[in-house]
Protein backbone atom coordinates (compact mmCIF):
# COMPACT_ATOMS: atom_id res chain seq x y z
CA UNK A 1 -98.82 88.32 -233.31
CA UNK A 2 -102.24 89.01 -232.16
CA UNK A 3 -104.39 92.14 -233.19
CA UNK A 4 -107.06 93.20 -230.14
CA UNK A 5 -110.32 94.75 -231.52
CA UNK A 6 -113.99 94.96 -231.52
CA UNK A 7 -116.03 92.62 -233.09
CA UNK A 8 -118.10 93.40 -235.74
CA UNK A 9 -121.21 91.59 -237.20
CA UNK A 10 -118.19 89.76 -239.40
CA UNK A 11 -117.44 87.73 -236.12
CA UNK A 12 -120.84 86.39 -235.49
CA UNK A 13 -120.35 83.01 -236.47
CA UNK A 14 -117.18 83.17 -234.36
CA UNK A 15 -118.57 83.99 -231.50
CA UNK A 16 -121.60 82.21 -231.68
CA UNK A 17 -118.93 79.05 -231.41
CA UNK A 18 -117.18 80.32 -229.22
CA UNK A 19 -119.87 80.90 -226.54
CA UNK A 20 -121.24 76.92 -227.14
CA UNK A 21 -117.73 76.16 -225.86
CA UNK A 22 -117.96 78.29 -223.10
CA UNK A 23 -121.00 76.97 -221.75
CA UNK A 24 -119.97 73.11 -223.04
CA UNK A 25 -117.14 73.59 -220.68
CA UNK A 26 -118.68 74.46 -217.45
CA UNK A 27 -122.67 72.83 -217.85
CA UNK A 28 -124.00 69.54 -218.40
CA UNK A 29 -126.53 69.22 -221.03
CA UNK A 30 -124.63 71.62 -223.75
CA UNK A 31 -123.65 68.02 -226.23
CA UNK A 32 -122.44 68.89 -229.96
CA UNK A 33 -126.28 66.82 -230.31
CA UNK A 34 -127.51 70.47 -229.54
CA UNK A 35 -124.88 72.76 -231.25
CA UNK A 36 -126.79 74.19 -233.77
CA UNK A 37 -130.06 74.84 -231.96
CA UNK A 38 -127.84 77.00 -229.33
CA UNK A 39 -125.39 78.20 -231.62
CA UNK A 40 -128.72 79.56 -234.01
CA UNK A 41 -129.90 81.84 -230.94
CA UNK A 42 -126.85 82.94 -230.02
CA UNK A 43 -126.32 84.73 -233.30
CA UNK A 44 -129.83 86.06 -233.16
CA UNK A 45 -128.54 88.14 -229.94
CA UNK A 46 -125.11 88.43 -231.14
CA UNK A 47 -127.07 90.42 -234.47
CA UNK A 48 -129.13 92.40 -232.41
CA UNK A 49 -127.04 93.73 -229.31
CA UNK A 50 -123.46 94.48 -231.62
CA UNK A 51 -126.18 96.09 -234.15
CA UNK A 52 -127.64 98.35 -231.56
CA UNK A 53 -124.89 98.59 -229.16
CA UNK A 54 -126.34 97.06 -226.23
CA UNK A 55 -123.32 94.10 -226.35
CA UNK A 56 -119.75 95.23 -227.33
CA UNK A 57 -117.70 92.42 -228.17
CA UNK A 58 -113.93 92.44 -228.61
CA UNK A 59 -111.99 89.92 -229.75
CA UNK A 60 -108.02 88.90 -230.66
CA UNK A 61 -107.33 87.83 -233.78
CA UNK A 62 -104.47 85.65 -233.90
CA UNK A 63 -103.85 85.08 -238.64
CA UNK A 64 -107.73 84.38 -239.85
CA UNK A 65 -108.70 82.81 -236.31
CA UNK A 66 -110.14 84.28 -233.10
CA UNK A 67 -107.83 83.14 -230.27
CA UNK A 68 -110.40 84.97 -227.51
CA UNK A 69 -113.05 87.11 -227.15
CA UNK A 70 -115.04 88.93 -224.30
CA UNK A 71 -117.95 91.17 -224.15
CA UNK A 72 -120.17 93.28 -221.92
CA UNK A 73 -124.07 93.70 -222.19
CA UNK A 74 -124.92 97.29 -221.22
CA UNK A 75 -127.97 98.28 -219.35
CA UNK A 76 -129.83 100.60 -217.14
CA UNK A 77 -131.04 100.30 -213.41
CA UNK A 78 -132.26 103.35 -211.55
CA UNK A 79 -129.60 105.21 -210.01
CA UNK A 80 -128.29 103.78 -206.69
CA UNK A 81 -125.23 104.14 -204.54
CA UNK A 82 -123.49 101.53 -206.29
CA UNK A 83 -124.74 102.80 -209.69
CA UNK A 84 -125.38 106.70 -209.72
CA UNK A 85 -125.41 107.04 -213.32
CA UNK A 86 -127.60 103.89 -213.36
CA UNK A 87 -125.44 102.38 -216.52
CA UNK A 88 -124.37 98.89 -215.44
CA UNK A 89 -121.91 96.20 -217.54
CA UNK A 90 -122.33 92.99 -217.33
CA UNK A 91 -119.22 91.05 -218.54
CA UNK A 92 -119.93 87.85 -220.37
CA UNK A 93 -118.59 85.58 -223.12
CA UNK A 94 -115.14 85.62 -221.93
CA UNK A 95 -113.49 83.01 -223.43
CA UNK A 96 -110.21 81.73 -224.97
CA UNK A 97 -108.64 78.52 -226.82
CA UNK A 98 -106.68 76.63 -225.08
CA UNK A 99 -103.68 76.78 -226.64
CA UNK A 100 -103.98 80.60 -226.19
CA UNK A 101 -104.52 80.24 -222.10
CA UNK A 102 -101.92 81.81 -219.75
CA UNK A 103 -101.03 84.29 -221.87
CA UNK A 104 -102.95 87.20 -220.34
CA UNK A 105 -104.97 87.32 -223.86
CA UNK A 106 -108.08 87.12 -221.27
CA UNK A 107 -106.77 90.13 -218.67
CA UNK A 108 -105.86 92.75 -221.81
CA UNK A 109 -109.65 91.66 -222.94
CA UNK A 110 -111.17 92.24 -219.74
CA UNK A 111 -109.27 95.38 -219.34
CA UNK A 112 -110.68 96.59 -222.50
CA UNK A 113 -114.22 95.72 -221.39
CA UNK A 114 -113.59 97.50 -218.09
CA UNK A 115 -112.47 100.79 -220.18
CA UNK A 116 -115.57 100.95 -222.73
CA UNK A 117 -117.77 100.60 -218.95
CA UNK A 118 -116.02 103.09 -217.93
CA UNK A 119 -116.14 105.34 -221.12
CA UNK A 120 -119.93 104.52 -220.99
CA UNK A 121 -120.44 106.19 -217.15
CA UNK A 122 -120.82 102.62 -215.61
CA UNK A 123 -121.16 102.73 -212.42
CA UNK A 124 -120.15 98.81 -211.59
CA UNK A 125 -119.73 95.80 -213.64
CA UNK A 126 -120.78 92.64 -212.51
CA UNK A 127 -120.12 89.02 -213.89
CA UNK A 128 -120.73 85.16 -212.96
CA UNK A 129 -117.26 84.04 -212.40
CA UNK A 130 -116.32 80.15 -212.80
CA UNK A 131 -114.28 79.26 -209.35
CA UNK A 132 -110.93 79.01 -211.83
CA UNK A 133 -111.31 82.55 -212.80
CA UNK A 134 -112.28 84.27 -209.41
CA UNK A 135 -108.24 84.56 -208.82
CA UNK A 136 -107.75 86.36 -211.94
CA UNK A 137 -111.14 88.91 -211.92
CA UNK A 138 -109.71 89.90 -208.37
CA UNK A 139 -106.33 90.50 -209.14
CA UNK A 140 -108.18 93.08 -211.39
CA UNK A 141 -110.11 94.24 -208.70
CA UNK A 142 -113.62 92.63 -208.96
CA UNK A 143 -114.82 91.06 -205.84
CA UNK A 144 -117.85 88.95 -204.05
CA UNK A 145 -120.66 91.03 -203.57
CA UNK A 146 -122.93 89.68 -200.67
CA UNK A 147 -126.03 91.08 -201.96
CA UNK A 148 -126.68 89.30 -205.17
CA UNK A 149 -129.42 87.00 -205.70
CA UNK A 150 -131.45 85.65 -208.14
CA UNK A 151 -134.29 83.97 -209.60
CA UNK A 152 -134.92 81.75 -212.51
CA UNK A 153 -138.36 81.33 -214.48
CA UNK A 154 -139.00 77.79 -215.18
């Protein structure tokens, strides 16, 4: 039976994994040659943002192992149309072992996520969605925004 809950700094090395597979799985250039530079950072953040709040993490627990986890990074914009509180989510790390897929471990995560935005006065939540995923983040209501761009320092 799997437990839902937040992670804690207890999880760290967890997730720190966890998100090397995630990004392993959809980019080129993430080898296990580079595991433990990448995985090092990542726990840096993961420290930092559960620690002050700025990243909530939740995870379920399926014995002693973490079956999936999913997180948002919280942050402020000025207050817009789309925003008027100016508290935005940005859902990240999603992620779950494959023999745990197809379950709807994943949905009752994001679900989570979506309640702690909302408990926060977020005003949207955005997200980089792989193409296998768009299906399920719009069944929950999430959908292509025109607008967004962005830029990358190099």
């Amino acid at each position: 039976m799997l437990i839902y809950r937040k992670a804690t700094i207890d999880d760290i090395d967890a997730l720190a994994k966890m998100r090397f597979e995630i990004l392993k799985e959809g980019s080129v250039g993430y080898g296990e040659d580079v595991r433990d530079k990448w995985e090092s950072g990542f726990k840096k953040f993961f420290m930092r943002a559960i620690t002050d709040g700025s990243f909530v993490s939740w995870v379920a627990v399926d014995g002693d192992r973490i079956a999936a986890t999913g997180g948002a990074s919280f942050f402020s914009i000025p207050p817009s149309k789309s925003s008027p509180t100016g508290t935005v989510a940005y859902l990240a790390n999603m992620y779950t072992y494959h023999e745990y897929r197809g379950q709807g471990i994943g949905t009752k995560i994001i679900k989570m996520a979506m309640e702690e935005a909302k408990s926060r006065g977020c005003g949207k939540i955005i997200l980089y969605a792989t193409k296998k995923a768009k299906k399920l983040y719009k069944k929950l209501g999430f959908y292509t925004d025109r607008y967004d761009m962005v830029y990358y320092f190099r």
